[in-house]
C-alpha atoms as a PDB file:
ATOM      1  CA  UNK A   1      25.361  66.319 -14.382  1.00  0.00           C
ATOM      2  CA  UNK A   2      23.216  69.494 -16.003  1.00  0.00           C
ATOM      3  CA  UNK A   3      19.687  69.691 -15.448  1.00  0.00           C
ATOM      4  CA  UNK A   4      17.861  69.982 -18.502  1.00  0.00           C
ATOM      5  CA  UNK A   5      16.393  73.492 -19.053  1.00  0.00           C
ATOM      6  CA  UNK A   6      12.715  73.847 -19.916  1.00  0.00           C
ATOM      7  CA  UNK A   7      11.229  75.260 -22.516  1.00  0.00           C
ATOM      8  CA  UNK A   8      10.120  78.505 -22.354  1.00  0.00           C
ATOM      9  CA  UNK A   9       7.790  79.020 -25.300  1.00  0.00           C
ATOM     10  CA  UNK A  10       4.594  77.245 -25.607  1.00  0.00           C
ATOM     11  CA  UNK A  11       2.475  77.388 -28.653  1.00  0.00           C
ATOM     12  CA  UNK A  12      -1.466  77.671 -27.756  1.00  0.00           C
ATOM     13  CA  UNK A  13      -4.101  76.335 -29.977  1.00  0.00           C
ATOM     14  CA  UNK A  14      -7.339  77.708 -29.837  1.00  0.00           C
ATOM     15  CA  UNK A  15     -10.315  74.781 -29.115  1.00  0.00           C
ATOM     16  CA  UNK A  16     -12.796  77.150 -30.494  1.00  0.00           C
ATOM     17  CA  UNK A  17     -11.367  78.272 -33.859  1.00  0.00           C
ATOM     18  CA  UNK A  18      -8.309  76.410 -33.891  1.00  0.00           C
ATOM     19  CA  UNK A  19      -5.859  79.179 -33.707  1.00  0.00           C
ATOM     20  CA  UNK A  20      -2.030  78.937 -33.335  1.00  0.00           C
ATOM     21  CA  UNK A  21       0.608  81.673 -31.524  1.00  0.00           C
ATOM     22  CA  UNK A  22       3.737  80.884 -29.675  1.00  0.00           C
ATOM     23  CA  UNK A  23       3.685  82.424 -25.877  1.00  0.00           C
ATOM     24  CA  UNK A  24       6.950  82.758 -23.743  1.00  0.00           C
ATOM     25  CA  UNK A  25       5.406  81.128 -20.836  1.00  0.00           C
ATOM     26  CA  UNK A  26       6.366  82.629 -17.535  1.00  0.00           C
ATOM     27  CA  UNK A  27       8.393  80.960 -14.546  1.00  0.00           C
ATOM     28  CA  UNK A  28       7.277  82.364 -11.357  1.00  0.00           C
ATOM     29  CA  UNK A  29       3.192  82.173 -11.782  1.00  0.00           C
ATOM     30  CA  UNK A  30       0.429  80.247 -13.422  1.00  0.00           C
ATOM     31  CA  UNK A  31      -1.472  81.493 -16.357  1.00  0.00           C
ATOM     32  CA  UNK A  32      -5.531  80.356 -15.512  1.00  0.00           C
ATOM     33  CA  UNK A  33      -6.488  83.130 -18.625  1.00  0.00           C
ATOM     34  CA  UNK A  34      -5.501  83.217 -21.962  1.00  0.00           C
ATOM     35  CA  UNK A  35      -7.716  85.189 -24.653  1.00  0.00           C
ATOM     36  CA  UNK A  36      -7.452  84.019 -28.456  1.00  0.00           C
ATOM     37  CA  UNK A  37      -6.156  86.651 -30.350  1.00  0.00           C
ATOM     38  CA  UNK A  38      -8.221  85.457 -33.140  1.00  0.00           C
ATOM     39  CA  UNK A  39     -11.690  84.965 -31.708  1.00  0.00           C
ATOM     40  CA  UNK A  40     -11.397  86.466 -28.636  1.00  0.00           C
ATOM     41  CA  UNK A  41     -11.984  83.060 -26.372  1.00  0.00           C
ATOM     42  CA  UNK A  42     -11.161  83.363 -22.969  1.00  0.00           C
ATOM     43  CA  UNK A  43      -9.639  79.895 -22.321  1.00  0.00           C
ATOM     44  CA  UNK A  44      -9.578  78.150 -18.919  1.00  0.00           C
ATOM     45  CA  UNK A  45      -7.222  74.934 -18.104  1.00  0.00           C
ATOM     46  CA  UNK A  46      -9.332  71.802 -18.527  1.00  0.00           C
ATOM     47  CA  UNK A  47      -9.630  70.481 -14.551  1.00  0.00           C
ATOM     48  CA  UNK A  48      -6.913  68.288 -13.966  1.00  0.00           C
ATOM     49  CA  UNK A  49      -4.573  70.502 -15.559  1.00  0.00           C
ATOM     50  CA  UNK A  50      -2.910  73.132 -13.793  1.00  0.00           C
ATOM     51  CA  UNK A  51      -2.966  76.016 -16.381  1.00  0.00           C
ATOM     52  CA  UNK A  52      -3.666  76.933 -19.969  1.00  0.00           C
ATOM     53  CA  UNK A  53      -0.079  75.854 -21.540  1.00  0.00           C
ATOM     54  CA  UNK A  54      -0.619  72.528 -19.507  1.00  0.00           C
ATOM     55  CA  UNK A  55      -4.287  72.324 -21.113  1.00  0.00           C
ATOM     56  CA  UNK A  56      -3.683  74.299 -25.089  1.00  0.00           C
ATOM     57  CA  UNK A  57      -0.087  74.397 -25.169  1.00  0.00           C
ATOM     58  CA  UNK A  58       2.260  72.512 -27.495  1.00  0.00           C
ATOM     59  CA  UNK A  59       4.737  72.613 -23.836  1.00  0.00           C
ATOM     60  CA  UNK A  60       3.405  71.913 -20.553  1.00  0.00           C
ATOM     61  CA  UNK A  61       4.553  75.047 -18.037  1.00  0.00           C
ATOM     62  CA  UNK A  62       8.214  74.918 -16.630  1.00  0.00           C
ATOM     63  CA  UNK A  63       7.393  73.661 -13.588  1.00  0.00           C
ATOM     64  CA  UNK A  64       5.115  70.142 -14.919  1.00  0.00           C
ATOM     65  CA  UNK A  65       8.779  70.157 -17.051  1.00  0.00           C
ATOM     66  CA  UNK A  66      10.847  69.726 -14.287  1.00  0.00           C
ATOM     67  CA  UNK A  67       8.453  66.840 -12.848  1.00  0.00           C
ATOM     68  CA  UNK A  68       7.489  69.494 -10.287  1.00  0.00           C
ATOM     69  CA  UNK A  69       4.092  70.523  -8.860  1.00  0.00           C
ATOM     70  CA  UNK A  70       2.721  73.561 -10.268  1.00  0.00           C
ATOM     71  CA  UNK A  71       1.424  76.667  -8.316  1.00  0.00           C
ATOM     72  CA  UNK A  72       1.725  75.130  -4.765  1.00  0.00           C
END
């Protein structure tokens, strides 16, 4: 049995000015920081969440996925 692969690419909205663009998320660390390439927003993961795709993204991060923990 195959273990089903994550996805990779995320697409981030903007909560400020509603803003769209697909990010290749990465596999070995957390992203806390993620500027808007529209309005310039520096966004933050809402607490609870464990980063910004997890928080803005249309993917949770590879790791949430997988059903693991992220960034222990």
């Amino acid at each position: 049995m195959s273990e089903k692969r994550p996805s990779l690419v995320s697409t981030i909205i903007c909560p400020e000015c509603g803003h769209s663009k697909p990010e290749v998320m990465p596999t070995d660390a957390c992203q806390w920081f993620y500027e808007c390439t529209s309005c310039g927003a520096v966004l933050r993961p809402i607490p609870g969440d464990c980063c910004v795709y997890c928080s803005y993204g249309s993917a949770p991060c590879p790791p949430i996925q997988a059903g693991r923990k992220c960034c222990d």
